[in-house]
Protein backbone atom coordinates (compact mmCIF):
# COMPACT_ATOMS: atom_id res chain seq x y z
CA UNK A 1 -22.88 -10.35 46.67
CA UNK A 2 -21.92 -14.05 46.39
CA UNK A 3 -23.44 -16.24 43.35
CA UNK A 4 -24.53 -19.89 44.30
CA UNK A 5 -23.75 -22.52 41.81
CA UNK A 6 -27.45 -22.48 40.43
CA UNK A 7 -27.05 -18.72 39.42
CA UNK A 8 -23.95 -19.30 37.77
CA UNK A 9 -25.52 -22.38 35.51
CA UNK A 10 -28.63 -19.69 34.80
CA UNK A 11 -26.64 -17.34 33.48
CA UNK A 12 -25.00 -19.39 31.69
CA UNK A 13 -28.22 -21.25 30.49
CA UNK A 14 -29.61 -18.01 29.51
CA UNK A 15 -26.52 -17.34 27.22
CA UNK A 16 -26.38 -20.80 25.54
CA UNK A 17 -30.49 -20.36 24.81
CA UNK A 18 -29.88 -16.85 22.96
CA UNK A 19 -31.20 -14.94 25.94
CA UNK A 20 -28.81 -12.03 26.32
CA UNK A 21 -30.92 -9.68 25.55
CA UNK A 22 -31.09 -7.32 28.59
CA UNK A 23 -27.25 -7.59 29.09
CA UNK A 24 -26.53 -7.01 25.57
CA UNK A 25 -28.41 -3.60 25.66
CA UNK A 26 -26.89 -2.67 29.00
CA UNK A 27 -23.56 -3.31 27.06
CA UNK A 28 -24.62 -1.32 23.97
CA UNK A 29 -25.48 1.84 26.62
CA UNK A 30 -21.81 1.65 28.17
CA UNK A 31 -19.77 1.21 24.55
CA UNK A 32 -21.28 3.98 23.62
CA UNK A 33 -20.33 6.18 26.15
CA UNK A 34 -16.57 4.79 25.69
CA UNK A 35 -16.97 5.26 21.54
CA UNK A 36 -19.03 8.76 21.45
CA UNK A 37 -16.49 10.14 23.77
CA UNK A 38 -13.43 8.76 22.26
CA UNK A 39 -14.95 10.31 18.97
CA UNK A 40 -15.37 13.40 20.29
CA UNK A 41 -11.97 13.76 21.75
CA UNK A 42 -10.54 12.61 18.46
CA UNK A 43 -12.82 14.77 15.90
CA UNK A 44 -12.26 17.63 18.72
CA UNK A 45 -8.79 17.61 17.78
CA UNK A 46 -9.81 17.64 14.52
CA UNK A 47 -11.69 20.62 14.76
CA UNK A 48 -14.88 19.03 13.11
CA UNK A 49 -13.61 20.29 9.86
CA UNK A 50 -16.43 18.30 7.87
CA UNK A 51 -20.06 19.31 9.48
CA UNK A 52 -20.76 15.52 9.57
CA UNK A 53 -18.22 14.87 12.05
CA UNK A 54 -20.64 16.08 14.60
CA UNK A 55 -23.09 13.06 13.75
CA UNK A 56 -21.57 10.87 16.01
CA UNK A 57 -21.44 13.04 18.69
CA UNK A 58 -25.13 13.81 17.71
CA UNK A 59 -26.34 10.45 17.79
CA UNK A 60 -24.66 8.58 20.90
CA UNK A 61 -26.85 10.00 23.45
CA UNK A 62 -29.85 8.26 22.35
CA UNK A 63 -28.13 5.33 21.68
CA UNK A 64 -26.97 5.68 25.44
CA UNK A 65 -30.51 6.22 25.97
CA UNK A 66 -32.23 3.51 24.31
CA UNK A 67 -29.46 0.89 25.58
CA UNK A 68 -30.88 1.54 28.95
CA UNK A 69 -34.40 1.78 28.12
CA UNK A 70 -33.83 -1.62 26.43
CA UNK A 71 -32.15 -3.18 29.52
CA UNK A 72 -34.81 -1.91 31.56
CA UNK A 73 -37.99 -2.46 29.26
CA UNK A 74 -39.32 -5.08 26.58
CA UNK A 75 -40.87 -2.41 24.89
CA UNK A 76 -37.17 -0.02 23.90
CA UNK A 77 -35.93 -2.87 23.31
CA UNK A 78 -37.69 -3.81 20.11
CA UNK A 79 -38.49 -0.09 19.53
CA UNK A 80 -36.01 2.86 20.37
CA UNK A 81 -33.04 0.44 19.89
CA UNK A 82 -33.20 -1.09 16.77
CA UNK A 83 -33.87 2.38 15.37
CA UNK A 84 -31.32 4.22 17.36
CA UNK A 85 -28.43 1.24 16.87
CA UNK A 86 -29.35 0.91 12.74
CA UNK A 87 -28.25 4.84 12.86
CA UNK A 88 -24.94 4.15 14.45
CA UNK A 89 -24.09 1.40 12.29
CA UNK A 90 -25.21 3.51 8.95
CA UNK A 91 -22.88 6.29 10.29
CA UNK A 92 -20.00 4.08 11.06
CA UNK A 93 -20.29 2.96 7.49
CA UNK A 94 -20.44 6.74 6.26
CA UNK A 95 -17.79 7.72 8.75
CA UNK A 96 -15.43 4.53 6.82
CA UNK A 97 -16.34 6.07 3.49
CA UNK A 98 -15.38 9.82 4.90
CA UNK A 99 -11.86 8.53 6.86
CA UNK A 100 -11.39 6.46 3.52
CA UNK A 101 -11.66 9.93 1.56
CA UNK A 102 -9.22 11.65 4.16
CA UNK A 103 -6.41 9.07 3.07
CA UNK A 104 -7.20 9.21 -0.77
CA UNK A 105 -6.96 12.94 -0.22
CA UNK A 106 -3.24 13.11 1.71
CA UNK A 107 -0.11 13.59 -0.63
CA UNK A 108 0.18 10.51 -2.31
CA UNK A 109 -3.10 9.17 -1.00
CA UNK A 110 -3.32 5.03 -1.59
CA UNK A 111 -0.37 4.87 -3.18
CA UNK A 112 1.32 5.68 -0.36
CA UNK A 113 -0.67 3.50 1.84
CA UNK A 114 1.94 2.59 4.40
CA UNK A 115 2.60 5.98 5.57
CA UNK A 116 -0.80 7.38 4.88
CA UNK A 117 -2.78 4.50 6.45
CA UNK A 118 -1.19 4.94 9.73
CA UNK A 119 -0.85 8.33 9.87
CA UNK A 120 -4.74 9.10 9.46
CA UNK A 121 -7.87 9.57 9.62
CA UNK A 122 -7.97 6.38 11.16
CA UNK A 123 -9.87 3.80 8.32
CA UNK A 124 -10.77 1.01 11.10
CA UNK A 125 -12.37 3.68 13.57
CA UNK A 126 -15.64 4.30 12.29
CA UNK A 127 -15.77 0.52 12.10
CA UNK A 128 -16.00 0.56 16.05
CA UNK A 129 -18.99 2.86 15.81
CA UNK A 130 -20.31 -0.05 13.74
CA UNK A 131 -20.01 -2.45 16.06
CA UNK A 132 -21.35 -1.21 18.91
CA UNK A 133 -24.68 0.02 16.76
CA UNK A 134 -24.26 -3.50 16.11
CA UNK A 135 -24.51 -5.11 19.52
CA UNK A 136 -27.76 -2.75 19.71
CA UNK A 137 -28.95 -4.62 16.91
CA UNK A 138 -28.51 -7.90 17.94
CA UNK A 139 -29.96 -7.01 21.43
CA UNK A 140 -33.57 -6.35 19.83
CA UNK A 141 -33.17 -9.55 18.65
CA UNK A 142 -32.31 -11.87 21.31
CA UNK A 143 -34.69 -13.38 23.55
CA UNK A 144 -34.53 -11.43 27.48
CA UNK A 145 -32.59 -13.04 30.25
CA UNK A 146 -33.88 -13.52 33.74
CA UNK A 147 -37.91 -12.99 34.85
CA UNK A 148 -39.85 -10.52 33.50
């Protein structure tokens, strides 16, 4: 499918005028999948030692979910994904708190920073889950793209 020149400047039009909105929540859908299943693999490995390790696992299928719905409808987009995306972020901030525990708890915990930093959990990970709960919130709040 070829874009004229005119569909180009309205896309671009709709991004300079805060409306992103329906692209921003298809976005949220896919990072989702890419974070909840990176999590997964990771906390698999870690054999989901702490029960709350499962909460991201737990919560990225609605997010999924309601990243769609929002693409696809006004109404999940100011409903199901502000709720669904303000969960992620709260659990990427608990998840920073728990992978900040994990270090504190190695031998030598922060004092040894700069072998137990890199070595694990990983402190900036949960972060991501943050981000992309993030983008869900920020899609509820931009104006929609494109003719509704």
């Amino acid at each position: 499918m070829r874009r004229s020149r005119a569909d180009v400047l309205d896309v671009a039009t709709d991004i300079a005028h805060g409306r992103f909105a329906r692209s921003m929540s298809a976005l949220t859908a896919v990072s989702a999948v890419v974070t909840g299943a990176e999590v997964y693999l990771e906390h698999y490995k870690g054999s989901f030692g702490n029960k709350w390790m499962w909460s991201p696992v737990v919560l990225t299928p609605p997010l999924v979910a309601s990243g769609i719905g929002g693409a696809f409808s006004r109404r999940w987009a100011h409903t199901a994904l502000p709720v669904t995306a303000g969960l992620y972020v709260a659990n990427g901030l608990l998840g920073e708190y728990f992978h900040a525990r994990g270090v504190a708890r190695k031998p030598g915990g922060w004092k040894l920073w700069s072998y137990n930093l890199p070595m694990g959990p990983p402190i900036s990970a949960p972060g991501l889950m943050s981000m992309v709960g993030g983008m869900g919130l920020l899609a509820s709040l931009l104006r929609r793209e494109g003719h509704e």
